[in-house]
Protein backbone atom coordinates (compact mmCIF):
# COMPACT_ATOMS: atom_id res chain seq x y z
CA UNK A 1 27.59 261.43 -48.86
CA UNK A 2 30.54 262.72 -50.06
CA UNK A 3 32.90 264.42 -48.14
CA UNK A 4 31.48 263.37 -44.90
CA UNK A 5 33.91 262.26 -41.99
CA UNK A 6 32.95 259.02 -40.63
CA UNK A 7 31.90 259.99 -36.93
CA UNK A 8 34.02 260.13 -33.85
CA UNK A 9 33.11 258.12 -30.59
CA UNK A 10 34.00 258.91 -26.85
CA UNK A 11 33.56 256.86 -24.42
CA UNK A 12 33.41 258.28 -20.81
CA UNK A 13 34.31 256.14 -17.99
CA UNK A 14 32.26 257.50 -14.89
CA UNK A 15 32.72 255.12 -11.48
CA UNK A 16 29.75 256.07 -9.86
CA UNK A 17 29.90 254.05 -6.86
CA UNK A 18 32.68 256.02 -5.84
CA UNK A 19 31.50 259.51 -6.81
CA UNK A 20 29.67 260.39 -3.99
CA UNK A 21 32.10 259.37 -1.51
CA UNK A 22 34.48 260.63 -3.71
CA UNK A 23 32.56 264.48 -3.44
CA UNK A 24 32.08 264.32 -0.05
CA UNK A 25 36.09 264.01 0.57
CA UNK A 26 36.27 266.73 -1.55
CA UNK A 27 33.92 268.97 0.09
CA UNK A 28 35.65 268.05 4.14
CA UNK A 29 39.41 268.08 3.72
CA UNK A 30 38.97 266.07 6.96
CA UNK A 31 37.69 263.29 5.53
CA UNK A 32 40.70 262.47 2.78
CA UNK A 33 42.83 259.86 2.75
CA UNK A 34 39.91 258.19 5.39
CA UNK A 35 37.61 255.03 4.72
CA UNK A 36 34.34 256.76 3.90
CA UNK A 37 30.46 255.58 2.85
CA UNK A 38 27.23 256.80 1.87
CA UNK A 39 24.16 255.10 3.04
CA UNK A 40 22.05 253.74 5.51
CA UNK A 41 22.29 253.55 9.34
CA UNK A 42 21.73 250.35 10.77
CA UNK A 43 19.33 248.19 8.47
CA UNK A 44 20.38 250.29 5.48
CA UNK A 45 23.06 249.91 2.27
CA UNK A 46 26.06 251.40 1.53
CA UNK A 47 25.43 253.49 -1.82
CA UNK A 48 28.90 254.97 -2.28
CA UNK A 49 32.07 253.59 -1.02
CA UNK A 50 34.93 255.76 -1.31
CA UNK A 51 38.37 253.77 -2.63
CA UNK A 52 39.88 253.75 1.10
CA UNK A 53 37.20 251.86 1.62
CA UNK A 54 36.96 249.65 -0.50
CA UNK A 55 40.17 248.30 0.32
CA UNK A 56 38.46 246.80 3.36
CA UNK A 57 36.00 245.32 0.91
CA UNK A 58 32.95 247.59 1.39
CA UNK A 59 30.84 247.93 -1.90
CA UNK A 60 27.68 248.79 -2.87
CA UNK A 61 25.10 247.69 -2.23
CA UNK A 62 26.38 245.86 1.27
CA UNK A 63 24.44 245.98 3.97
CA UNK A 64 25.97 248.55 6.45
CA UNK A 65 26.18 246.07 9.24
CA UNK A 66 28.29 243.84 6.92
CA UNK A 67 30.46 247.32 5.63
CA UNK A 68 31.07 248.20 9.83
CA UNK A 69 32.55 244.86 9.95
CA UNK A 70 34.94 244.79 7.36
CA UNK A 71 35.73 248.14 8.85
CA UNK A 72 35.08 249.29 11.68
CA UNK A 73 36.62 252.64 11.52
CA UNK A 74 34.54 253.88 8.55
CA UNK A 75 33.12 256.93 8.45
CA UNK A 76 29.56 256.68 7.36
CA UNK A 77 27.39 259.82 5.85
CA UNK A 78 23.77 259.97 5.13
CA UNK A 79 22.30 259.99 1.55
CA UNK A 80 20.87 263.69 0.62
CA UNK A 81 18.34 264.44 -2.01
């Protein structure tokens, strides 16, 4: 074809196992700056780990016992639909 510009790409970075976590600080002031999770209680998995706590090494998809562990002072919040 003539004329035709040869097509543009974007590519969109999106860390998802952050992003809940990561809404949930955003939503509760309170919980800024603060180690937080989404997941399971007791024989469940973390699904989100926010970057706070990550530094202690929590990821997904740890077992939550494991995530209390590595830090015990994390603040963990239930999974919604």
């Amino acid at each position: 074809m003539m004329g035709a510009s040869p097509l543009k790409r974007t590519v969109v970075h999106l860390d998802a196992d952050a992003f809940f976590a990561s809404v949930e600080q955003a939503s509760d002031t309170r919980l800024r700056g603060k180690p937080v999770a989404v997941g399971g209680e007791k024989r469940g998995i973390i699904a989100a780990a926010s970057y706070e706590a990550r530094k202690f090494g929590v990821y997904t998809p740890m077992p939550t016992a494991q995530a209390r562990k590595l830090c015990p002072k994390l603040i963990l919040l239930p999974g919604g639909l």
